[in-house]
Protein backbone atom coordinates (compact mmCIF):
# COMPACT_ATOMS: atom_id res chain seq x y z
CA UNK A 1 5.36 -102.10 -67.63
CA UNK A 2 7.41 -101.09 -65.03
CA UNK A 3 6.67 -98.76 -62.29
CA UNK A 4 8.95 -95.29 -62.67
CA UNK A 5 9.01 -92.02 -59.83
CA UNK A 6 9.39 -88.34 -61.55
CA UNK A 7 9.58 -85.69 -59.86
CA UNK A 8 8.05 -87.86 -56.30
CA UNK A 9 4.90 -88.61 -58.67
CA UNK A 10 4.74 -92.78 -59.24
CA UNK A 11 3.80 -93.24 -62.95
CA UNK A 12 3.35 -95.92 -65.44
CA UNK A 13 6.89 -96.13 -67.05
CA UNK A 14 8.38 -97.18 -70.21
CA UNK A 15 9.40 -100.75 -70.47
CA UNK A 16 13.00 -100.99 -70.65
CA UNK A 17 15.21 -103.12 -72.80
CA UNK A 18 15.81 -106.84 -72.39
CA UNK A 19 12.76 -106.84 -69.59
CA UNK A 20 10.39 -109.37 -70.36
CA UNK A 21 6.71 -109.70 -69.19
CA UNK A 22 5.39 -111.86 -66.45
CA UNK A 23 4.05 -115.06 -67.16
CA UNK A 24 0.34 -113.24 -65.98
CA UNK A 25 0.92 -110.42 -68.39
CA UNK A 26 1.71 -113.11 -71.49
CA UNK A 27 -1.54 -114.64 -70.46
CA UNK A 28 -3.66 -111.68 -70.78
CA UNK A 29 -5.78 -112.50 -73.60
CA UNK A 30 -5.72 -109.31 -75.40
CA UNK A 31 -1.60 -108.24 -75.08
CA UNK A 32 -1.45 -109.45 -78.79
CA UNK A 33 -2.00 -105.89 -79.60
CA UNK A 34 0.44 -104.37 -77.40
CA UNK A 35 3.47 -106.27 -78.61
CA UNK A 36 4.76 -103.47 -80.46
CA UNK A 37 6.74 -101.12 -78.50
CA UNK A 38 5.54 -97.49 -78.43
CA UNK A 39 6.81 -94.82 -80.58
CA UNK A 40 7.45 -91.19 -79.11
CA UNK A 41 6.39 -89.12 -81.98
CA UNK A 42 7.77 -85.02 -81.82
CA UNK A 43 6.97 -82.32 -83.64
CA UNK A 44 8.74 -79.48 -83.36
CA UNK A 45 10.69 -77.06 -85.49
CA UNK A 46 13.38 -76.47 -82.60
CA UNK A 47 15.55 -79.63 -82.89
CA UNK A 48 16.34 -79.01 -78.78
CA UNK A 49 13.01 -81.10 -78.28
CA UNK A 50 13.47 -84.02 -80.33
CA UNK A 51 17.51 -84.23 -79.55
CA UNK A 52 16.53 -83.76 -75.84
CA UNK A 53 13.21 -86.44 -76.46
CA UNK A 54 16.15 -89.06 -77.99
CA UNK A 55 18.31 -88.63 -75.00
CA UNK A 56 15.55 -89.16 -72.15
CA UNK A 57 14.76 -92.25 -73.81
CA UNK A 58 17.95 -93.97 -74.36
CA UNK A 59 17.31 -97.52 -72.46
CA UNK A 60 14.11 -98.12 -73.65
CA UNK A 61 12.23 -99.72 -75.64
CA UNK A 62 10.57 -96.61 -77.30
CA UNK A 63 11.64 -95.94 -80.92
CA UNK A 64 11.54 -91.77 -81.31
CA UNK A 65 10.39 -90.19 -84.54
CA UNK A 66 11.41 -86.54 -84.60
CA UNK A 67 9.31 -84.16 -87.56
CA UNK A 68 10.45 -80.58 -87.93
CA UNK A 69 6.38 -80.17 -89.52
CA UNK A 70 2.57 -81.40 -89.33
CA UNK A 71 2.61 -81.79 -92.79
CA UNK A 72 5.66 -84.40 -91.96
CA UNK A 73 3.99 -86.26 -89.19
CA UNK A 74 0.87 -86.99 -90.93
CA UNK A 75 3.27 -88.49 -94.33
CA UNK A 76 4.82 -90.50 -91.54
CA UNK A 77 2.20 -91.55 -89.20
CA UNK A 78 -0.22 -94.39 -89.93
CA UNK A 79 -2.81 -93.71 -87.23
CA UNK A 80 -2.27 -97.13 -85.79
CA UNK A 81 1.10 -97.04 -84.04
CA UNK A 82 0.87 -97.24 -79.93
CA UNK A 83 2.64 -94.72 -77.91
CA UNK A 84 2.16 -90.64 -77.84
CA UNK A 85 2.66 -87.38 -79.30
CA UNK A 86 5.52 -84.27 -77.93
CA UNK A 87 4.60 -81.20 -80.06
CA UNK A 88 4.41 -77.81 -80.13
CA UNK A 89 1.80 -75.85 -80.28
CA UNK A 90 3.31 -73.12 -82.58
CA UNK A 91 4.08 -74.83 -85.77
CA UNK A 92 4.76 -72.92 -89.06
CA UNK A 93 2.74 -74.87 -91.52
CA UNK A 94 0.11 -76.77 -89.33
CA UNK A 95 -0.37 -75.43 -85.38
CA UNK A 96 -0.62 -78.13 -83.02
CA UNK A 97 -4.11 -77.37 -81.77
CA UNK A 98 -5.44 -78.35 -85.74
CA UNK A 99 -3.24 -81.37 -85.68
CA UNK A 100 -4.67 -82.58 -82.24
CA UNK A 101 -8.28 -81.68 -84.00
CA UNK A 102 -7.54 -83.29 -86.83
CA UNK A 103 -6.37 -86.60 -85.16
CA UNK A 104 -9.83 -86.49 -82.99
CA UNK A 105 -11.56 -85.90 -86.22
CA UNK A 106 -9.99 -89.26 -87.60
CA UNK A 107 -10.91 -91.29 -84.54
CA UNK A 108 -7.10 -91.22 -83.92
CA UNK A 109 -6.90 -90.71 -79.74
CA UNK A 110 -2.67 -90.32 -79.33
CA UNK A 111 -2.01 -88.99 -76.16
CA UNK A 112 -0.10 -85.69 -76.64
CA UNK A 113 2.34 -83.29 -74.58
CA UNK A 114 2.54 -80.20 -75.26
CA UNK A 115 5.78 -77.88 -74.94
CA UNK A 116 5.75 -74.43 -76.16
CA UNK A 117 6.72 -71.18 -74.75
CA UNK A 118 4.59 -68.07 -73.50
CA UNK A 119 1.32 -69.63 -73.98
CA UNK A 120 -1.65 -67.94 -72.59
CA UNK A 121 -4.15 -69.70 -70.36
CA UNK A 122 -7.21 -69.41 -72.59
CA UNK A 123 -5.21 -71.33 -74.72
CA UNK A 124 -3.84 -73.86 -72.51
CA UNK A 125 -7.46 -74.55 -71.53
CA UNK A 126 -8.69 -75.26 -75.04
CA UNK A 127 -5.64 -77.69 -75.55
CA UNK A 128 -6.45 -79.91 -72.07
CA UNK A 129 -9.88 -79.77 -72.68
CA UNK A 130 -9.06 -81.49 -76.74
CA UNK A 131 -7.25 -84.14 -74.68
CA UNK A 132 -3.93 -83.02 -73.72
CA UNK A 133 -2.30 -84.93 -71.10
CA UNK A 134 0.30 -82.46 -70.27
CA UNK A 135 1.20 -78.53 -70.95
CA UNK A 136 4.79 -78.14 -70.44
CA UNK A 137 6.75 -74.12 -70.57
CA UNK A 138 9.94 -74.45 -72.65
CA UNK A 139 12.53 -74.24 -71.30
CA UNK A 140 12.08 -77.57 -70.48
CA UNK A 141 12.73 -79.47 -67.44
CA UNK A 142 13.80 -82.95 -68.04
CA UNK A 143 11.69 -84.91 -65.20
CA UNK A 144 8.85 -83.18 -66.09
CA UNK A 145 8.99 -84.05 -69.86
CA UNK A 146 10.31 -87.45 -68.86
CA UNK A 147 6.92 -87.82 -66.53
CA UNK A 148 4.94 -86.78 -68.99
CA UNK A 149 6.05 -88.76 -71.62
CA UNK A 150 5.21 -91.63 -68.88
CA UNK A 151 1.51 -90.72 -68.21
CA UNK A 152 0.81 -90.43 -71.83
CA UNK A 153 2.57 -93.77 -72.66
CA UNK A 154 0.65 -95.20 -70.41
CA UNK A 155 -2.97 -93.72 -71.12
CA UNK A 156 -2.73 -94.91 -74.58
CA UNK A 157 -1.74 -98.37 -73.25
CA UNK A 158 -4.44 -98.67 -70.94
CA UNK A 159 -6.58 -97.43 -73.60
CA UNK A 160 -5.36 -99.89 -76.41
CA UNK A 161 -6.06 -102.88 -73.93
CA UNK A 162 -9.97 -101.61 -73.28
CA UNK A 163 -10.58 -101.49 -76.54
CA UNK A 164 -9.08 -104.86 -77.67
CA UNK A 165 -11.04 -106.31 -74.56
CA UNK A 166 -14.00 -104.82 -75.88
CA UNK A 167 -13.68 -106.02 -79.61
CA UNK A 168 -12.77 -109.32 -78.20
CA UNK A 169 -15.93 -109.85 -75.86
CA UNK A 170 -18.00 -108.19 -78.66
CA UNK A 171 -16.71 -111.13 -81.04
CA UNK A 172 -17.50 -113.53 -78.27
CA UNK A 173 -21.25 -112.60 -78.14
CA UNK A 174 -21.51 -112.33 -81.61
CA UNK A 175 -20.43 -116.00 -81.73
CA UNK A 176 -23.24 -117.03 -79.04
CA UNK A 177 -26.31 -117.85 -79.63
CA UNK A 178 -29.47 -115.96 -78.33
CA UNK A 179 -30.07 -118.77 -75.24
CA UNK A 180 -26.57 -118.51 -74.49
CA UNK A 181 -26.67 -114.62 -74.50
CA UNK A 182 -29.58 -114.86 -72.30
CA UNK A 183 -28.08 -117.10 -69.85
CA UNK A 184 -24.10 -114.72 -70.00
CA UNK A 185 -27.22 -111.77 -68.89
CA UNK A 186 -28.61 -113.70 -66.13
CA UNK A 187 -25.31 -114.84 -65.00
CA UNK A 188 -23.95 -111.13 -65.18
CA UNK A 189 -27.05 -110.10 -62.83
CA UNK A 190 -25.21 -112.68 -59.99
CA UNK A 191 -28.95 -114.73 -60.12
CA UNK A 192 -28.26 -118.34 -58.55
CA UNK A 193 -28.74 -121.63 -59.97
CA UNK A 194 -32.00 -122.06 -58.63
CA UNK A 195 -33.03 -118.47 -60.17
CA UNK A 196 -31.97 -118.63 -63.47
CA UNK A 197 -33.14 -122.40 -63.91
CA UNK A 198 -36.75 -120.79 -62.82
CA UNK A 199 -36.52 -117.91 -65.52
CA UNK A 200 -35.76 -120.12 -68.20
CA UNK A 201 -38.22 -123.01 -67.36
CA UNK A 202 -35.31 -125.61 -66.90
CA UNK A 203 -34.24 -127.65 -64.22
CA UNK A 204 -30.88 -126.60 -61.95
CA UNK A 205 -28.89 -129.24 -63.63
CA UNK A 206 -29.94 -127.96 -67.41
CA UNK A 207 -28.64 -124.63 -65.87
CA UNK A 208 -25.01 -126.51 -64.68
CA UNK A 209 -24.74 -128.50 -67.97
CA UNK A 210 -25.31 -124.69 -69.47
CA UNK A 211 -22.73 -122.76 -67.89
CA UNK A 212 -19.95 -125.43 -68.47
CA UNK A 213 -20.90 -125.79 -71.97
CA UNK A 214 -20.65 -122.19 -72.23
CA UNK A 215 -17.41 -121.94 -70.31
CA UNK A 216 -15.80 -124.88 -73.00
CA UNK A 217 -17.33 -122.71 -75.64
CA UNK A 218 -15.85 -119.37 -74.81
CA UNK A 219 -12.45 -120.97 -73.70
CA UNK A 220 -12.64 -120.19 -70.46
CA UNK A 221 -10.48 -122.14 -67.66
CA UNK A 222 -13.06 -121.48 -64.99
CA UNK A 223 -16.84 -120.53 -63.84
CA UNK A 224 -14.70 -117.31 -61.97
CA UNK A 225 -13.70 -116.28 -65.84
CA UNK A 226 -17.08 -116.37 -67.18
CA UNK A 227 -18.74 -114.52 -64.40
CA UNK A 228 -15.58 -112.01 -65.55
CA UNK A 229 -16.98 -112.29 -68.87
CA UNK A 230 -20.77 -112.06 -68.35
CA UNK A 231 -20.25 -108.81 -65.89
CA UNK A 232 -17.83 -107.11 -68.55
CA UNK A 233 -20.23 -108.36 -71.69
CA UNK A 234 -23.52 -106.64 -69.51
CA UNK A 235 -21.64 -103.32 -69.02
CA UNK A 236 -20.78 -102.84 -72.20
CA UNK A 237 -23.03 -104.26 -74.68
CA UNK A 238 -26.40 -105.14 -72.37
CA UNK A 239 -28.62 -104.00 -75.49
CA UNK A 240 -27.08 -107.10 -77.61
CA UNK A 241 -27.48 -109.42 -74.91
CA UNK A 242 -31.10 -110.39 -75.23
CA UNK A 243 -31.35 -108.99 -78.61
CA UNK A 244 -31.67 -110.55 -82.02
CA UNK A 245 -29.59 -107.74 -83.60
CA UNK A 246 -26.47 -110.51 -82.88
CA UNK A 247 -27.30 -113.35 -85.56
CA UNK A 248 -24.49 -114.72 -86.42
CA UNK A 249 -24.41 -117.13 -83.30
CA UNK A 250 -27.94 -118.52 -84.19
CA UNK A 251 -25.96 -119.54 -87.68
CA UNK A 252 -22.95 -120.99 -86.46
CA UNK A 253 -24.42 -123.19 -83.23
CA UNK A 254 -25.66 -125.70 -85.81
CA UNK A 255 -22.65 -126.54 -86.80
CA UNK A 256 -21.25 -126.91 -83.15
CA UNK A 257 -24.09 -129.37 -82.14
CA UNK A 258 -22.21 -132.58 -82.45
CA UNK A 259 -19.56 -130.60 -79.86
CA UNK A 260 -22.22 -129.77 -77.33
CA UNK A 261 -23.39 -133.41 -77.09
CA UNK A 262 -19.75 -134.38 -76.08
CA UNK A 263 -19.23 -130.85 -74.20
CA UNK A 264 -16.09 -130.07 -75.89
CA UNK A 265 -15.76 -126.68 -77.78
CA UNK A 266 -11.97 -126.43 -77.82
């Protein structure tokens, strides 16, 4: 994504047409899910917001959904599209406070902006603290919506790629089996050779053999990617790591044995 300035803030902007990513962005291993571009979704009854929504985003490659109603945004929205949510907070049939509750309550996490006049601060309060990114006064200043917009693109990008790193490394240690979990721990605690081989009652070169087994197993292109691996696999699921609550490794390994012996796993 490109780098945009609103209002003198830098913020993580919307990709534009035509602009293609980087040859290290295509290689990240979990942009599969970010492929789609981001939809803008507004809800408001005053057509100003979507109309003026539509016209800040002409050039990019956002697609803009404008509903007049909750009850219209939920019929639309499938709770899996990337991007965020413009809305206000006085709606007619459903206020936007309930829909952002009712979106946390479904384990839905769209980043929303709100615009909406004369709001009090008690109430501005309880809308940041649900997860608003931005409280905007109508009327409306353009950079400001525009750099909100932004930030909120951009949070639910960030968030989309944490999450489909952790299902992916969760996958990966699911496919291990308990030695090799044990050794991705000890690895992930930056223990040498010499340590680890000492731990697990093997020699140094068992330990080498190990790793690059491991590293061919995982499809990694380097020791540097499985230390990557091992430190993000101990922050985030240490419990599983020496566990036996991950079985369906010690299943599959038998079937990979004739690959170990060769050391190819790809």
């Amino acid at each position: 994504m490109e780098v945009g300035i609103c209002d003198n803030v830098v913020v993580a902007a919307l990709p534009r047409r035509g602009l293609l990513p980087s040859p290290a962005e295509s290689a990240e291993t979990c942009d599969s899910v970010l492929t789609q571009s981001p939809t803008v979704f507004v809800v408001d009854p005053d057509p100003v917001t979507g109309k003026m929504v539509e016209d800040l985003l002409q050039g990019y490659e956002v697609t803009v959904q404008v509903h007049a109603s909750g009850r219209e945004f939920f019929a639309a929205y499938a709770g899996d599209e990337p991007g965020c949510l413009v809305l206000e907070q006085r709606i007619f049939d459903i206020s936007g406070l309930q829909i952002q509750r009712r979106l946390a309550a479904q384990n839905q996490r769209l980043p929303m902006v709100y615009v909406t006049s004369g709001l009090d601060v008690s109430t501005a309060v309880v809308l940041m603290r649900g997860g608003a990114v931005h409280v905007l006064e109508k009327p409306l200043c353009s950079s400001e919506l525009l750099h909100g917009i932004c930030e909120a693109v951009a949070i639910d990008h960030n968030e989309r790629r944490r999450e489909a790193k952790k299902r992916w490394v969760r996958g990966s240690i699911d496919m291990l089996t308990s030695e090799e979990r044990q050794l991705v721990s000890l690895v992930a605690t930056a223990k040498s050779t010499k340590t680890i081989a000492a731990e697990l009652n093997i020699c140094c070169r068992t330990v080498e053999l190990r790793r690059r087994e491991l590293v061919d197993k995982l499809g990694s292109n380097s020791f540097r990617e499985l230390v990557k691996f091992a430190v993000l696999s101990w922050q985030e699921f240490n419990r599983y790591l020496d566990s036996a609550e991950l079985n369906a490794g010690d299943d599959y390994y038998p079937r990979m044995i004739s690959c170990t012996r060769t050391n190819r796993f790809r």
